[in-house]
Structures are given as structure tokens and as C-alpha cells.
N, C-alpha and C. Protein backbone atom coordinates (compact mmCIF):
# COMPACT_ATOMS: atom_id res chain seq x y z
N UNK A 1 23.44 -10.92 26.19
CA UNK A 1 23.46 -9.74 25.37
C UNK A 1 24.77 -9.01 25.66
N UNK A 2 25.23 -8.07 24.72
CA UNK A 2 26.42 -7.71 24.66
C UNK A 2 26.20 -6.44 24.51
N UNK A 3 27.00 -5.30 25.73
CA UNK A 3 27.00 -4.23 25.18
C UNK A 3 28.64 -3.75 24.87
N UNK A 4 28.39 -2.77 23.98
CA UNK A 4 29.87 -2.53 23.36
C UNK A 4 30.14 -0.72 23.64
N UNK A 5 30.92 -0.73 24.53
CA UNK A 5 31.30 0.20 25.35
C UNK A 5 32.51 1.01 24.21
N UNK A 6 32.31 2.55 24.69
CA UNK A 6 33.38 3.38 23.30
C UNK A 6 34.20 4.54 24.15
N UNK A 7 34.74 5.08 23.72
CA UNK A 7 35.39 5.84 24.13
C UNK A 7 34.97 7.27 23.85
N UNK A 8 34.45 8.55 24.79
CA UNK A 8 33.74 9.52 23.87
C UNK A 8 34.65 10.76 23.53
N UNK A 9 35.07 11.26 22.49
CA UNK A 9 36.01 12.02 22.51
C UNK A 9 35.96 13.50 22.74
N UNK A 10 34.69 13.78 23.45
CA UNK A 10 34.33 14.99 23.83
C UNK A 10 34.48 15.02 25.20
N UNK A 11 34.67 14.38 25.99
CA UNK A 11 34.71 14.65 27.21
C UNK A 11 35.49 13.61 27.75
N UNK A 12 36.28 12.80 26.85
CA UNK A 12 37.10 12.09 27.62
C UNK A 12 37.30 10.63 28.59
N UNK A 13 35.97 10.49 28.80
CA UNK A 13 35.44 9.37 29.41
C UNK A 13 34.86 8.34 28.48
N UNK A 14 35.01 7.51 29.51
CA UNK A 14 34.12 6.06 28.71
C UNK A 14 32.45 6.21 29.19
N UNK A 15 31.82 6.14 28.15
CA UNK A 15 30.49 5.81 28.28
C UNK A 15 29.65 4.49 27.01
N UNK A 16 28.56 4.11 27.53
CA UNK A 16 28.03 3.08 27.04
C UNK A 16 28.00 3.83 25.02
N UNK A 17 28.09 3.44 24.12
CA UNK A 17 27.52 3.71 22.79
C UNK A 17 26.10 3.60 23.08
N UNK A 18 25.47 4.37 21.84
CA UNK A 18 23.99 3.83 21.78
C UNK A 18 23.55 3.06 21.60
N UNK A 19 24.93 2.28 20.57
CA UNK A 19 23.90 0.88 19.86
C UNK A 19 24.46 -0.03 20.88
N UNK A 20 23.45 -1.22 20.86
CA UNK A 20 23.68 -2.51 21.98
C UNK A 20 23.18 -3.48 20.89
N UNK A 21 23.83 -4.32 20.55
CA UNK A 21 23.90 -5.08 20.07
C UNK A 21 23.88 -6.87 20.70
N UNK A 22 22.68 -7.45 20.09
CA UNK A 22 22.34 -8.60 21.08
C UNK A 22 22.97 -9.78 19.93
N UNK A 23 24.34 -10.19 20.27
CA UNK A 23 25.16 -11.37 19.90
C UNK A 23 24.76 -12.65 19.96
N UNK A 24 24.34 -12.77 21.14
CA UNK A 24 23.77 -14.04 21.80
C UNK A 24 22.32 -14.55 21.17
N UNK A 25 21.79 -13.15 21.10
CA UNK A 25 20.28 -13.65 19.91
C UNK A 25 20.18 -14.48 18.52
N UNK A 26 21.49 -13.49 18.06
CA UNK A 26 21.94 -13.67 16.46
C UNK A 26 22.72 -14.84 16.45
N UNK A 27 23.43 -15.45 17.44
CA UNK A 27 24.17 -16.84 17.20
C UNK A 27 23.32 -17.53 17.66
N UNK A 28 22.48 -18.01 18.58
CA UNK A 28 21.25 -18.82 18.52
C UNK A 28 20.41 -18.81 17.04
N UNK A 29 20.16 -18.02 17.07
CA UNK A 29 19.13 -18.10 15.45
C UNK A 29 19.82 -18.61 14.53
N UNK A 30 21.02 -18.23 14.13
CA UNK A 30 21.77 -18.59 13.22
C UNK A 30 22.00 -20.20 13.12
N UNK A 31 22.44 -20.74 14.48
CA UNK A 31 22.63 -22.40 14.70
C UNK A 31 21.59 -22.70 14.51
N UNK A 32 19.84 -22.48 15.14
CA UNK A 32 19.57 -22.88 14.80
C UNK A 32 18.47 -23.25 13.44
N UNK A 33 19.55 -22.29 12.34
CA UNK A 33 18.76 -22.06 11.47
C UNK A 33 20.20 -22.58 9.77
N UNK A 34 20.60 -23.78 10.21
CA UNK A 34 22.05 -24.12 9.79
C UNK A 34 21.28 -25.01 8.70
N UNK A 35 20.28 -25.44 8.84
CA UNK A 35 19.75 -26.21 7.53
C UNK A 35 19.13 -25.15 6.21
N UNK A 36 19.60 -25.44 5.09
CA UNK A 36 19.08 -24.73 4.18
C UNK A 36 17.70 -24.47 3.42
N UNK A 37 17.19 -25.18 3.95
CA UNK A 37 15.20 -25.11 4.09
C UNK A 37 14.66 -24.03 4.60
N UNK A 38 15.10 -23.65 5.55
CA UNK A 38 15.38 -22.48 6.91
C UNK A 38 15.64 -21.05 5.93
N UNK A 39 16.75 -21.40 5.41
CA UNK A 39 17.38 -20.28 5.13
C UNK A 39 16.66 -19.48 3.56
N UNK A 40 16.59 -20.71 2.40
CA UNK A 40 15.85 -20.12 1.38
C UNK A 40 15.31 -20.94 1.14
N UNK A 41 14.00 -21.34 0.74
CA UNK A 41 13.06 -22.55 -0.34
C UNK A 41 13.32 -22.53 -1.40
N UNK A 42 13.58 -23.78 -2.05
CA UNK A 42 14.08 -24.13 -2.86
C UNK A 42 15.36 -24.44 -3.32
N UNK A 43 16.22 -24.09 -2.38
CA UNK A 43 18.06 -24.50 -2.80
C UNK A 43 17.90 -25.40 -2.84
N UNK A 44 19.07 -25.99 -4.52
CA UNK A 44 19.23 -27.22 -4.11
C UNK A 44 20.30 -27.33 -3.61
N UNK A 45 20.01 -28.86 -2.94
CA UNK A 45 20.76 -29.27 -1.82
C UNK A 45 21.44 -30.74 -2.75
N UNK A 46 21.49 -30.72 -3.86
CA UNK A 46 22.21 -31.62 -4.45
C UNK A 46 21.97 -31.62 -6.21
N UNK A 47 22.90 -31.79 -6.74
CA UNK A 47 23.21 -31.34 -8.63
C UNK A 47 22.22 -31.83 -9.46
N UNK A 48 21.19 -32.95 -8.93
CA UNK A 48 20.06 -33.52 -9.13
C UNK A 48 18.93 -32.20 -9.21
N UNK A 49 19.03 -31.81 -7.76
CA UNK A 49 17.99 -30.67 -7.50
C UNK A 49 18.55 -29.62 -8.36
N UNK A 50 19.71 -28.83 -8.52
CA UNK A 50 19.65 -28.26 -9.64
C UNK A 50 19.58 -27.86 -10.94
N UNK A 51 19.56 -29.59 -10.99
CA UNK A 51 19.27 -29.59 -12.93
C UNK A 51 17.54 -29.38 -12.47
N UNK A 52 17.18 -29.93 -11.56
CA UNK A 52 15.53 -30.02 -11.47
C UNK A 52 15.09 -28.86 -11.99
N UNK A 53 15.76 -28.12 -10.87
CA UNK A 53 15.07 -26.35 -10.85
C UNK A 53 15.37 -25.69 -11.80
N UNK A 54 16.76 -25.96 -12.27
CA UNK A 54 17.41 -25.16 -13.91
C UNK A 54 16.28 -25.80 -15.22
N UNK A 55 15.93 -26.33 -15.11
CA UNK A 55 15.04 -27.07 -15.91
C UNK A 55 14.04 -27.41 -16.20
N UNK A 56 13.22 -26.45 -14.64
CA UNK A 56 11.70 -26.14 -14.59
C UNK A 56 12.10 -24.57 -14.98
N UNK A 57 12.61 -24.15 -14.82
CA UNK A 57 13.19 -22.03 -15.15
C UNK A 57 13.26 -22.22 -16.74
N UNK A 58 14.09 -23.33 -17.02
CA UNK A 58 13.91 -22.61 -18.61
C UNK A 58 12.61 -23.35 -19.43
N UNK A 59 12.14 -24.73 -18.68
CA UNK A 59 10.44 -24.36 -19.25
C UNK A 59 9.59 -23.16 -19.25
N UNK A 60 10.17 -22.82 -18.48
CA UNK A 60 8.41 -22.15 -17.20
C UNK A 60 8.84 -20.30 -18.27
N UNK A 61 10.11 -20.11 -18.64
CA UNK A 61 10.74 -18.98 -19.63
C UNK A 61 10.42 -19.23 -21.04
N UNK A 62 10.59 -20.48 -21.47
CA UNK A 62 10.11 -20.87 -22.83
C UNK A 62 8.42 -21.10 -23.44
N UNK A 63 8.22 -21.62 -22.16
CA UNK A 63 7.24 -21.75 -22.23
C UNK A 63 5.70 -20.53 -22.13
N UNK A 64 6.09 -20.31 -20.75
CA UNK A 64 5.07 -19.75 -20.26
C UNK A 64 5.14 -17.86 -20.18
N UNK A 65 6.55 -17.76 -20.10
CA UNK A 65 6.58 -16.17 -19.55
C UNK A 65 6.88 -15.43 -21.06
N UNK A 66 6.19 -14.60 -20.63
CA UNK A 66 5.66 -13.54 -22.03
C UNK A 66 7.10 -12.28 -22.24
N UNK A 67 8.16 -12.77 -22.85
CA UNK A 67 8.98 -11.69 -23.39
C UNK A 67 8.75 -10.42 -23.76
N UNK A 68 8.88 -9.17 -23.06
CA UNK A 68 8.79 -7.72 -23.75
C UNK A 68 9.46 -7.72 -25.13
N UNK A 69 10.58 -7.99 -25.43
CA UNK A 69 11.34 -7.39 -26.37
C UNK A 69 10.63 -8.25 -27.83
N UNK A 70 9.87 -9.17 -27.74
CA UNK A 70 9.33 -9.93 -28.43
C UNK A 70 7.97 -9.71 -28.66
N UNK A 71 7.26 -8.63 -28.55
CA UNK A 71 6.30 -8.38 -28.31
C UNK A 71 5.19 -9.24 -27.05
N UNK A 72 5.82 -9.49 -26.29
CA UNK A 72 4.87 -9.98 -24.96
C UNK A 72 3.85 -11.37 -25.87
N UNK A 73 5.31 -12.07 -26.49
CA UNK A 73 4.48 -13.57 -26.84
C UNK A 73 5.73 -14.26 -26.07
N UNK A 74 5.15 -15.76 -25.87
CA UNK A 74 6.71 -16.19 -25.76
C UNK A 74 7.60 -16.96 -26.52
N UNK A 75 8.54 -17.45 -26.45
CA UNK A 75 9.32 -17.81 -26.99
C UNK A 75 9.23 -19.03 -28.22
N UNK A 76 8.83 -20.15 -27.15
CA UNK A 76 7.65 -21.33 -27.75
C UNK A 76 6.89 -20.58 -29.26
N UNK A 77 6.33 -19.61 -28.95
CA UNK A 77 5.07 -18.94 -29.83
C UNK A 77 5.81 -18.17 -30.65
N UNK A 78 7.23 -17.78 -30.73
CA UNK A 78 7.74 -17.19 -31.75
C UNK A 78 8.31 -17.88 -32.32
N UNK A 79 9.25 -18.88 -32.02
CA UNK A 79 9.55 -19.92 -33.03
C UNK A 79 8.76 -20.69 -33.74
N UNK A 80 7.44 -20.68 -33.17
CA UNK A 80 6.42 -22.05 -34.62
C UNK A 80 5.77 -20.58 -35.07
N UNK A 81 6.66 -19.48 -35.15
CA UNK A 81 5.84 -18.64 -35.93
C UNK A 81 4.06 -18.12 -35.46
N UNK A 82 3.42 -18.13 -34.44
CA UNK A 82 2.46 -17.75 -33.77
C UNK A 82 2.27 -16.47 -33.74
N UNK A 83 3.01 -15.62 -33.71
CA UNK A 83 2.65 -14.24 -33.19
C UNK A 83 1.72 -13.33 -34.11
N UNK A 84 1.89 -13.29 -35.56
CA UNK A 84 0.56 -13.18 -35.85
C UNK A 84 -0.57 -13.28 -35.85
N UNK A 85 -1.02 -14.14 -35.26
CA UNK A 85 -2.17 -15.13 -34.81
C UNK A 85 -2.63 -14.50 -32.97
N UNK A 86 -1.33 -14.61 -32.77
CA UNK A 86 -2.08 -13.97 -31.45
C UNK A 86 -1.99 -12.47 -31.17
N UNK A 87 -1.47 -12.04 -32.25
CA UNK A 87 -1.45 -10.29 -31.96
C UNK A 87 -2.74 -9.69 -33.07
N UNK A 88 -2.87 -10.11 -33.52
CA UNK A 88 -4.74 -10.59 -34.05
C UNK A 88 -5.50 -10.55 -33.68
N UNK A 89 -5.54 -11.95 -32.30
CA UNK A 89 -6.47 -11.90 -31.60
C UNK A 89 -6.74 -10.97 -30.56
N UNK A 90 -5.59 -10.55 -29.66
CA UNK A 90 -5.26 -9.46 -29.36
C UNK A 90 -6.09 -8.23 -29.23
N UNK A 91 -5.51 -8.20 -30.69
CA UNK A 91 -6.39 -6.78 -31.52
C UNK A 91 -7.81 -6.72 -31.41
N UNK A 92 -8.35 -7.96 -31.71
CA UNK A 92 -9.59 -8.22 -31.83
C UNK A 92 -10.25 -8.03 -29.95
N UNK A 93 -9.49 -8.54 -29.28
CA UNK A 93 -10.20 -8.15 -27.97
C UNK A 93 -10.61 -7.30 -27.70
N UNK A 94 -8.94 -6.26 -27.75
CA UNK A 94 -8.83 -4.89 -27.74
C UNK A 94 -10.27 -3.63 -28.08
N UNK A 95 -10.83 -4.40 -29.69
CA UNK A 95 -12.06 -3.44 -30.05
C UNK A 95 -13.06 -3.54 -29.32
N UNK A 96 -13.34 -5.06 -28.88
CA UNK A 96 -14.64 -5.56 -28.33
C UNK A 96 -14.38 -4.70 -26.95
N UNK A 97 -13.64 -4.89 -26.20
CA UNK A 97 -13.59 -4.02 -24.86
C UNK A 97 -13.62 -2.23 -24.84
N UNK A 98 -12.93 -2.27 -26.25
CA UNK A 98 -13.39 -0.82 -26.61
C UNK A 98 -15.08 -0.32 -27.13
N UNK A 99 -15.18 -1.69 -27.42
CA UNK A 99 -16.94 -1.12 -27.75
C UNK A 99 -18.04 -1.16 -26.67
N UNK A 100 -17.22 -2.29 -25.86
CA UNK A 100 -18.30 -2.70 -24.59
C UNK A 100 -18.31 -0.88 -23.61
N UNK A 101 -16.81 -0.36 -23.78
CA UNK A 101 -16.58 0.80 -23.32
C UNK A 101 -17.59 1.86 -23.68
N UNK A 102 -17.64 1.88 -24.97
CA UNK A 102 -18.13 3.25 -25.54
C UNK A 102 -19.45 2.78 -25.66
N UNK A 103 -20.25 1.48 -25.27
CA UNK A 103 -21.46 1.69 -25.22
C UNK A 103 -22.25 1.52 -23.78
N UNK A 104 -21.20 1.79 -22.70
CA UNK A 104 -21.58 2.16 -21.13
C UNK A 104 -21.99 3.41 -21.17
N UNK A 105 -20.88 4.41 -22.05
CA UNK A 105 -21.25 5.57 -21.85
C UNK A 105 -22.95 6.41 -22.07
């Protein structure tokens, strides 16, 4: 461990700083943390693996994840023209949960 000694300009002398800083911790961890598995899941670790992953992201966007600016359909579902159909059904939920509501009361 390393402490890092300062100069104090109020009184002239050397005294310890507050902070102590452990060097020796942080370069151990670091070596042994030099493989990129370690560091984040999922990097790829070769142009293979990143077409993989670039290429499950823009399924998993086209496919699956629901756009705000599009009315929360996705993408897939706005190009074959869908969104009528499901903002419909939608709607239709919408009452039934509103009726199941107003007849708890």
C-alpha cells in the first residue's frame, strides 16, 4: 500500500494527506482481471462476435422492442401495416379493465 505524503501550507511541515491510496490492490486486480470476460459480458472478442451481437440488437429492435415515437408498436408491426389492429385491440383491453374496475367498486 502506498501512502502519498503532501506538503501542508499552513504550517509548513510535511504531514501524511488524508487520502491513502492502495496501488498495490488496484494493480493486482487489474492483472488479474486482463481477460475481457472479466471486464464486460458480452464483448466481442472477434468481428464474427460482432456481427453476432450487431445482429441479434437489430433483431431484438425490429423485432421485439416497442418504439415510443411510433406509438409503442414495433417496427416489424409498422411496416406490414399492423398498428391498427393492435391499437384496437389495445383499446379493447383498455374498456374491459375499465369495467372489471368500475364493477369492484
Amino acid at each position: 500500500m502506498t501512502l502519498y505524503v503532501g506538503r501542508s501550507r499552513k504550517l509548513g511541515q510535511y504531514r501524511p494527506t488524508p487520502r491513502i491510496t492502495a496501488v498495490s490492490h488496484i494493480t493486482k486486480l487489474c492483472v488479474s482481471c486482463l481477460s475481457w470476460e472479466y471486464i464486460r459480458p458480452g464483448t466481442p472478442l472477434s468481428l464474427e462476435d460482432a456481427r453476432r451481437l450487431v445482429k441479434g440488437y437489430v433483431e431484438h429492435y425490429n423485432n421485439d422492442r416497442l418504439n415510443s415515437a411510433i406509438g409503442y408498436i414495433t417496427p416489424k408491426d409498422m411496416l406490414a401495416e399492423h398498428q391498427q389492429e393492435i391499437q384496437a385491440e389495445r383499446d379493447r383491453e383498455l374498456e374491459v379493465a375499465r369495467q372489471q374496475q368500475k364493477n369492484r367498486r
